[in-house]
C-alpha atoms as a PDB file:
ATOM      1  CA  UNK A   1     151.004 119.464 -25.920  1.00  0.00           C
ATOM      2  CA  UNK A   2     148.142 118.228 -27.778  1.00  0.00           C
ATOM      3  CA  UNK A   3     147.195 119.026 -31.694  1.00  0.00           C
ATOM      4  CA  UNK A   4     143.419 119.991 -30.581  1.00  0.00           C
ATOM      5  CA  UNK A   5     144.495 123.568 -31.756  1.00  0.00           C
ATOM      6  CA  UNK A   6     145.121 122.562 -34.649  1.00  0.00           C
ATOM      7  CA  UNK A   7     141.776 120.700 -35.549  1.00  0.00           C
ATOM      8  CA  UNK A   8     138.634 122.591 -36.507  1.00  0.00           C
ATOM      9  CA  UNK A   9     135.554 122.621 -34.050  1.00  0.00           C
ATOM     10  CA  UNK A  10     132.493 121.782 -35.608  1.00  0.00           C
ATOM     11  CA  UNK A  11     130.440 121.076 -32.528  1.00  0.00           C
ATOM     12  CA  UNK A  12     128.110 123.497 -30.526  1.00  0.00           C
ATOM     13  CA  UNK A  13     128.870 125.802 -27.701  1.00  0.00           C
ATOM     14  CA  UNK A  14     125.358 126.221 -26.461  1.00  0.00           C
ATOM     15  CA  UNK A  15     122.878 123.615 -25.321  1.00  0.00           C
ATOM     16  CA  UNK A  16     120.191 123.071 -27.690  1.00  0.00           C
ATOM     17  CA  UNK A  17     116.723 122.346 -26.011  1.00  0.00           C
ATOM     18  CA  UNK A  18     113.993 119.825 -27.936  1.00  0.00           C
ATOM     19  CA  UNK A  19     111.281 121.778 -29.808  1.00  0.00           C
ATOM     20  CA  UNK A  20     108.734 119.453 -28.464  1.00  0.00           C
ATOM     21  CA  UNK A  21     109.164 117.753 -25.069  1.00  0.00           C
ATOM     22  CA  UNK A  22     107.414 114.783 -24.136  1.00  0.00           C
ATOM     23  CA  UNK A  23     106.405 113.716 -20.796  1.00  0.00           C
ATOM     24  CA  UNK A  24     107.580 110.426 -18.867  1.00  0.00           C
ATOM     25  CA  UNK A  25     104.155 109.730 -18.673  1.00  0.00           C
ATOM     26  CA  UNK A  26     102.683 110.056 -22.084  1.00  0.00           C
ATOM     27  CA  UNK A  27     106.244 107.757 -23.406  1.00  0.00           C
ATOM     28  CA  UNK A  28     105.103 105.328 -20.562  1.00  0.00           C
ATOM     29  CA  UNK A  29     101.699 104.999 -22.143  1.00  0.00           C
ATOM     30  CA  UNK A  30     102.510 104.603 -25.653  1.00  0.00           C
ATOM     31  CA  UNK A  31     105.071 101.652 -24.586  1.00  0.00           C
ATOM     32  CA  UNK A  32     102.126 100.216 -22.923  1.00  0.00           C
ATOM     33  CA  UNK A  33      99.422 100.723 -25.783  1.00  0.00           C
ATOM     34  CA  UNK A  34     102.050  99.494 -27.960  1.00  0.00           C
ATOM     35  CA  UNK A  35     102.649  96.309 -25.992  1.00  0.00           C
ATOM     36  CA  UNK A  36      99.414  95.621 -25.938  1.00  0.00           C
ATOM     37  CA  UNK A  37      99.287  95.986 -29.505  1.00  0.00           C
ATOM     38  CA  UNK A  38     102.307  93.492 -30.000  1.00  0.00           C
ATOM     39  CA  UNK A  39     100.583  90.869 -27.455  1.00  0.00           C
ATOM     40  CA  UNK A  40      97.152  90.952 -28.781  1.00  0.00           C
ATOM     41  CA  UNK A  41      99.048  90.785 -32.301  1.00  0.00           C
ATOM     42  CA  UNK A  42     100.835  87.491 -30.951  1.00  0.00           C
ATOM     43  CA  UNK A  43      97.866  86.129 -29.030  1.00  0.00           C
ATOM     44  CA  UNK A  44      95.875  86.103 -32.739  1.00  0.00           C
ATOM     45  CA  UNK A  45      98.632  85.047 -34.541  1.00  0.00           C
ATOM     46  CA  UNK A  46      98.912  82.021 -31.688  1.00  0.00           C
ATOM     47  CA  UNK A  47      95.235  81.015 -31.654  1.00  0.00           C
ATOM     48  CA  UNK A  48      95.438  81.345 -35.597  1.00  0.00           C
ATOM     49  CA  UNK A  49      98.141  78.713 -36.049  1.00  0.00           C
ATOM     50  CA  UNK A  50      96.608  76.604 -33.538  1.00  0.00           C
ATOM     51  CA  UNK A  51      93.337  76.383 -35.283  1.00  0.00           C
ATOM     52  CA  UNK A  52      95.198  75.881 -38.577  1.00  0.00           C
ATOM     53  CA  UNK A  53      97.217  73.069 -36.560  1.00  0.00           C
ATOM     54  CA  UNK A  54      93.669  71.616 -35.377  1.00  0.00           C
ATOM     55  CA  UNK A  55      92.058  71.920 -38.847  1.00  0.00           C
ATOM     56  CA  UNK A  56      94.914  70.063 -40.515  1.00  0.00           C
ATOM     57  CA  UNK A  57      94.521  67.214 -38.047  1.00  0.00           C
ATOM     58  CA  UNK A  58      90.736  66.898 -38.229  1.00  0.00           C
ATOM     59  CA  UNK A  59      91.586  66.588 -41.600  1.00  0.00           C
ATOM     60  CA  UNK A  60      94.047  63.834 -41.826  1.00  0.00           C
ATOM     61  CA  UNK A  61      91.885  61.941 -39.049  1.00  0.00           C
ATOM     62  CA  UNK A  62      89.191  62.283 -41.023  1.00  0.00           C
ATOM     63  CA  UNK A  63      90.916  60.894 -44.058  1.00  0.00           C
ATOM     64  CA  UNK A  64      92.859  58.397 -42.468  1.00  0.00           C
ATOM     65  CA  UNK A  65      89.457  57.085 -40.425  1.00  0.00           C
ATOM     66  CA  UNK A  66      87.912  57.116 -44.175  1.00  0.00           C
ATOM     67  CA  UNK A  67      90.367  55.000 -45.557  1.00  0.00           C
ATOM     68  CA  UNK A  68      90.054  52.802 -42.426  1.00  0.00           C
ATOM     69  CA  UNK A  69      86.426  52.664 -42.761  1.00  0.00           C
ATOM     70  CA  UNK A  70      86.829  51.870 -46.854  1.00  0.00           C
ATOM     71  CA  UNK A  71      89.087  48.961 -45.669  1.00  0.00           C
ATOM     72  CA  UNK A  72      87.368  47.702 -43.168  1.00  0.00           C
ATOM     73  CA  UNK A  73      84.016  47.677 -45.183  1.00  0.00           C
ATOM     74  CA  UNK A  74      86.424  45.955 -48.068  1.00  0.00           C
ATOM     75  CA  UNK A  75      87.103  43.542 -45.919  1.00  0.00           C
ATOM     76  CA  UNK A  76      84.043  42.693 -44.300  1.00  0.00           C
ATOM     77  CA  UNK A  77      82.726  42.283 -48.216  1.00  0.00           C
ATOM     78  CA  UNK A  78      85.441  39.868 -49.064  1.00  0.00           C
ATOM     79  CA  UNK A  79      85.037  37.695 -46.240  1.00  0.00           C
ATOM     80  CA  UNK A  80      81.845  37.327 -46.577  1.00  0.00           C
ATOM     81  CA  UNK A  81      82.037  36.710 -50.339  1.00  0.00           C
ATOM     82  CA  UNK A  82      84.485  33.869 -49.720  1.00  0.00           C
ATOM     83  CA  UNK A  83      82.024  32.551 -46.862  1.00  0.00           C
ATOM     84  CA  UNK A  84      78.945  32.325 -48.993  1.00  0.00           C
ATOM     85  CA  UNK A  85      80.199  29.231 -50.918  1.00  0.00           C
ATOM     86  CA  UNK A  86      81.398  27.734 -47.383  1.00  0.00           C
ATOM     87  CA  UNK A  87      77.588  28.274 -46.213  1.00  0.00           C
ATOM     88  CA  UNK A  88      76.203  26.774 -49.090  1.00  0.00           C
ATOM     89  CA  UNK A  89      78.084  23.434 -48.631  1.00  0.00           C
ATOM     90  CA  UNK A  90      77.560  23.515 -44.895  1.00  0.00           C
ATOM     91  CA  UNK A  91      73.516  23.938 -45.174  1.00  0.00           C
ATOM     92  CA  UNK A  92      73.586  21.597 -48.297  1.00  0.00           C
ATOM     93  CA  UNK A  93      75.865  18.672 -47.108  1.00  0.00           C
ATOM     94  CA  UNK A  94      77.078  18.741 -43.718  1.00  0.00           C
ATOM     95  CA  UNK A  95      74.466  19.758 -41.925  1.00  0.00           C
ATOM     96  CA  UNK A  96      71.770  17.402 -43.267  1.00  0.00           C
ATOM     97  CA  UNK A  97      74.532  14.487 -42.936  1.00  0.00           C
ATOM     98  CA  UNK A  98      75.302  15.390 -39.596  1.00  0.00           C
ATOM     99  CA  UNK A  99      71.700  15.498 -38.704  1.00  0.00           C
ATOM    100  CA  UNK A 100      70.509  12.196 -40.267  1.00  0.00           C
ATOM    101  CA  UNK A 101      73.986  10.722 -38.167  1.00  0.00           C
ATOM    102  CA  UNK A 102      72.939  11.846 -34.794  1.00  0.00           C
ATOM    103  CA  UNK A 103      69.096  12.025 -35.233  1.00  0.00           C
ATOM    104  CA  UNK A 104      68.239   8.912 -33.803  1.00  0.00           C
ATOM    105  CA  UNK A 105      70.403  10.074 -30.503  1.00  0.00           C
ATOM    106  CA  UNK A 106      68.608  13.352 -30.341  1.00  0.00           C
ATOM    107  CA  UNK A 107      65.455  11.047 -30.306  1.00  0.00           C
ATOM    108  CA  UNK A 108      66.994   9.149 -27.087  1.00  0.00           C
ATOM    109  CA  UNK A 109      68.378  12.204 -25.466  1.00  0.00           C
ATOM    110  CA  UNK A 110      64.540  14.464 -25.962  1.00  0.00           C
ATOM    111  CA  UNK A 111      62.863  11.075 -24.575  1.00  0.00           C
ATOM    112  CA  UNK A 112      65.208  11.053 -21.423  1.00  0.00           C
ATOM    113  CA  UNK A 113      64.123  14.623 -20.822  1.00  0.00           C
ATOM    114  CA  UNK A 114      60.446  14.087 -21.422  1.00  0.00           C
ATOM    115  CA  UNK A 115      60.579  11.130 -19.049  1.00  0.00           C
ATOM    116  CA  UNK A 116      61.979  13.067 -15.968  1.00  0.00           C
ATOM    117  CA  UNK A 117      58.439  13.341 -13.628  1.00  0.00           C
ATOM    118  CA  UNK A 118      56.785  10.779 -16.201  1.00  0.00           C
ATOM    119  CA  UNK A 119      58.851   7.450 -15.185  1.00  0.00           C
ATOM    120  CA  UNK A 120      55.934   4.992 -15.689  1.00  0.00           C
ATOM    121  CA  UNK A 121      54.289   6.532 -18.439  1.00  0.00           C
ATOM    122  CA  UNK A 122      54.208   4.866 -22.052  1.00  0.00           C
ATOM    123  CA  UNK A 123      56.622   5.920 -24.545  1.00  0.00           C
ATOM    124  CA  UNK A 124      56.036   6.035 -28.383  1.00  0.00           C
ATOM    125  CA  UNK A 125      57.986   7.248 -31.283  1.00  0.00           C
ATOM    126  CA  UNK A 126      56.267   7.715 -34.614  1.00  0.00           C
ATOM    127  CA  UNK A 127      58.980   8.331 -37.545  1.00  0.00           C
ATOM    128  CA  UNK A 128      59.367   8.636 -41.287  1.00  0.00           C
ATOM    129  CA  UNK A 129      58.697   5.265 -43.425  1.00  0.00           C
ATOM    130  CA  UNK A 130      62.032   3.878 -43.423  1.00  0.00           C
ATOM    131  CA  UNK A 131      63.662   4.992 -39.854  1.00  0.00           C
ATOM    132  CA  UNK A 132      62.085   2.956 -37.923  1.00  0.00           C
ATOM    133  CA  UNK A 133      64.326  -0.366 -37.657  1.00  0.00           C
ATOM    134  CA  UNK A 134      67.677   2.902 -37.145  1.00  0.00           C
ATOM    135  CA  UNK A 135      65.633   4.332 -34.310  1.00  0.00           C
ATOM    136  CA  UNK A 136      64.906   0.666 -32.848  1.00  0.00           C
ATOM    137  CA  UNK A 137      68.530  -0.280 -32.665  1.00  0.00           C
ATOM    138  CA  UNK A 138      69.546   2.680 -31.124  1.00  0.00           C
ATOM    139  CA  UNK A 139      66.531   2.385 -28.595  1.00  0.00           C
ATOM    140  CA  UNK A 140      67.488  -1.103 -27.822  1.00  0.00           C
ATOM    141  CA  UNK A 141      71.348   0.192 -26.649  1.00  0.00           C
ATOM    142  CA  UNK A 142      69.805   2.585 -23.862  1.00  0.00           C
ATOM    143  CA  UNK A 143      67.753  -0.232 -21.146  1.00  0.00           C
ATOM    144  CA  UNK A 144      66.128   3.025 -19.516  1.00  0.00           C
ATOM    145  CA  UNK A 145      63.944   3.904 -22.672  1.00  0.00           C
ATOM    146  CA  UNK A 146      61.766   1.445 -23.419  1.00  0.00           C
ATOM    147  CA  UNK A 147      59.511   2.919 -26.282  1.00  0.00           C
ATOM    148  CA  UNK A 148      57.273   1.980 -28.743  1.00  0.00           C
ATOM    149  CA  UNK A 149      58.441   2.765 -32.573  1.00  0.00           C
ATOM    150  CA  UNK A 150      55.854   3.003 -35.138  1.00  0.00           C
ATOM    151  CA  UNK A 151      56.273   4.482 -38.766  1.00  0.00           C
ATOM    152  CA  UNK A 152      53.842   7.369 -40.429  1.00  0.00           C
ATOM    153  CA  UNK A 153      53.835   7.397 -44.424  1.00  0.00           C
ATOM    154  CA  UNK A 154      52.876  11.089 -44.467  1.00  0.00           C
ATOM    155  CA  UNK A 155      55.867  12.233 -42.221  1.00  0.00           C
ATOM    156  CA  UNK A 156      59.550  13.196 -44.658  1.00  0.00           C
ATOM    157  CA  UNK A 157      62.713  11.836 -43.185  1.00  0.00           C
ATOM    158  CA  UNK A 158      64.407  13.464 -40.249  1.00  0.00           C
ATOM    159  CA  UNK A 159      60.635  14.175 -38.624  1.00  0.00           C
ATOM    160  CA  UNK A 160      60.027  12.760 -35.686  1.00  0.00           C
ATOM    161  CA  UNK A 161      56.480  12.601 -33.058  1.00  0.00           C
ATOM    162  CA  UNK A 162      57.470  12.144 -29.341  1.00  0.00           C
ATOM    163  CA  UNK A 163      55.222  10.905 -26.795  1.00  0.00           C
ATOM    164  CA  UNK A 164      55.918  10.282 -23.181  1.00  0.00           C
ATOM    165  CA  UNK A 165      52.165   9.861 -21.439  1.00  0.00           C
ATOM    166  CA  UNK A 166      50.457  13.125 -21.880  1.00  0.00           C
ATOM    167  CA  UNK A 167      53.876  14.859 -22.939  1.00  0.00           C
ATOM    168  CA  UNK A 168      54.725  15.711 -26.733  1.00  0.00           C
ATOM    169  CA  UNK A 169      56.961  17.072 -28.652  1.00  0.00           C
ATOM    170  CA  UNK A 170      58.186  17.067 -32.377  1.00  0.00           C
ATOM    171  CA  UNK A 171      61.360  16.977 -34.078  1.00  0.00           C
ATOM    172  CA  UNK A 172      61.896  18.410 -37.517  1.00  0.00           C
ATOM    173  CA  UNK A 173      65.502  18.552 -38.103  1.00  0.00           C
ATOM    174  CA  UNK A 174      64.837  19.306 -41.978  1.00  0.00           C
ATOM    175  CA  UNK A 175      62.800  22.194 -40.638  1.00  0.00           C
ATOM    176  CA  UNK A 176      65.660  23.193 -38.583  1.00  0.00           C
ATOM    177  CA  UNK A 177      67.935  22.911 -41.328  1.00  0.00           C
ATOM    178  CA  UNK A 178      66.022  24.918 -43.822  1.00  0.00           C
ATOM    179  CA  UNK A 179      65.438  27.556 -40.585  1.00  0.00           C
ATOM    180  CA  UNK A 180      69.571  28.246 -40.786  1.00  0.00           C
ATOM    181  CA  UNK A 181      69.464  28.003 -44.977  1.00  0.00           C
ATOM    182  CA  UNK A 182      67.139  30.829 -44.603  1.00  0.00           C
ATOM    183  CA  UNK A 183      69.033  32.969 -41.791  1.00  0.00           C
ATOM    184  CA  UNK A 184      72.284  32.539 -43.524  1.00  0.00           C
ATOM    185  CA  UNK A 185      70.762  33.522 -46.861  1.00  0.00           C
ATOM    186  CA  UNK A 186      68.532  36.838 -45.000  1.00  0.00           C
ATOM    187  CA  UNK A 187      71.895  37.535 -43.414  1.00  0.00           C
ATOM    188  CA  UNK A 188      74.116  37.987 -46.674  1.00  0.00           C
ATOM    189  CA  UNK A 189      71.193  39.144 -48.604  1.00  0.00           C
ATOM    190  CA  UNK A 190      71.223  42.327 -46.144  1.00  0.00           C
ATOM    191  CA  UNK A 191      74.774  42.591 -45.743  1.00  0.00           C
ATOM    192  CA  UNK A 192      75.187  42.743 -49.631  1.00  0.00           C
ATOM    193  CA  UNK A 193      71.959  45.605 -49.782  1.00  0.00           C
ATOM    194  CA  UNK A 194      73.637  47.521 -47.377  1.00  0.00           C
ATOM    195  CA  UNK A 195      76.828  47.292 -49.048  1.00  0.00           C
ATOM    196  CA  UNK A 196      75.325  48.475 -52.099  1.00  0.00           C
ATOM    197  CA  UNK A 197      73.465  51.519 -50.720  1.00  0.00           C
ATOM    198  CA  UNK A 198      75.613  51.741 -47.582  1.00  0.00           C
END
């Protein structure tokens, strides 16, 4: 026997029907409007942290690129700084010496090229005061050039008049040399202006 006699019902006897009833369809609809809701909700909130996302990174590109450029540009002005003294002493010394050195040979070698086609024609050099007996020695190690040397008081040292019959041509390796002074100088002069107004 079981003690359910003994225990107090509380609970109803008769159905109860809801007040309000609500059809399938209307609950079907309101899950889907509300789905919709959430989705569109996490679509935005998606696109939202994306753009943040893409923000942030165009950011710290843009910074790091910056701080590339800065270096880069700090660079570029250092090197050239330490260059500048380098050019100096390259237009100033070593070029000139290296061109008085080999100026008599660049005589020899323009000659050669002047007489190619030209093989009987006369030959003359006219030179500084002062180069001629350098540019006869040399002349007198190559048999095929047989020129005549002559020296011009009005000409400066490293200038030089080539004739080859009807054929000349004139060396000016101070010219030349003064033509890179210039270039070098134009090219850190415009460096340094852009550096200062970028």
């Amino acid at each position: 026997m079981t003690i359910a006699h003994l225990l107090e019902d509380f609970g109803m006897k008769t159905p109860v029907e809801p007040v309000n009833s609500v059809s399938e369809e209307l609950v079907e609809e309101a899950k889907l409007v509300s789905f919709e809701k959430g989705y569109t909700a996490g679509w935005d909130d998606a696109i939202e942290a994306k753009d943040k996302e893409a923000t942030r990174v165009s950011a710290a590109l843009a910074g790091s690129l910056e701080d590339l450029s800065f270096t880069y540009h700090e660079a570029q002005t250092q090197l050239i700084e330490a260059l500048d003294p380098m050019f100096k002493v390259l237009t100033s010394v070593i070029l000139p010496d290296t061109m008085a050195a080999s100026f008599g040979h660049h005589i020899i070698d323009q000659l050669n090229e002047m007489a190619k086609g030209q093989i009987n024609e006369p030959m003359e050099v006219v030179v500084a005061a002062g180069e001629s007996n350098a540019v006869r020695a040399l002349l007198r190690e190559e048999p095929r050039v047989d020129a005549r040397v002559r020296e011009d008081a009005n000409m400066s040292r490293g200038q030089a008049q080539l004739r080859v019959g009807q054929s000349e041509r004139e060396l000016n390796s101070e010219a030349l040399i003064e033509a890179i002074r210039e270039s070098i100088e134009a090219f850190s002069y415009q460096f340094k202006e852009e550096s200062n107004y970028g």
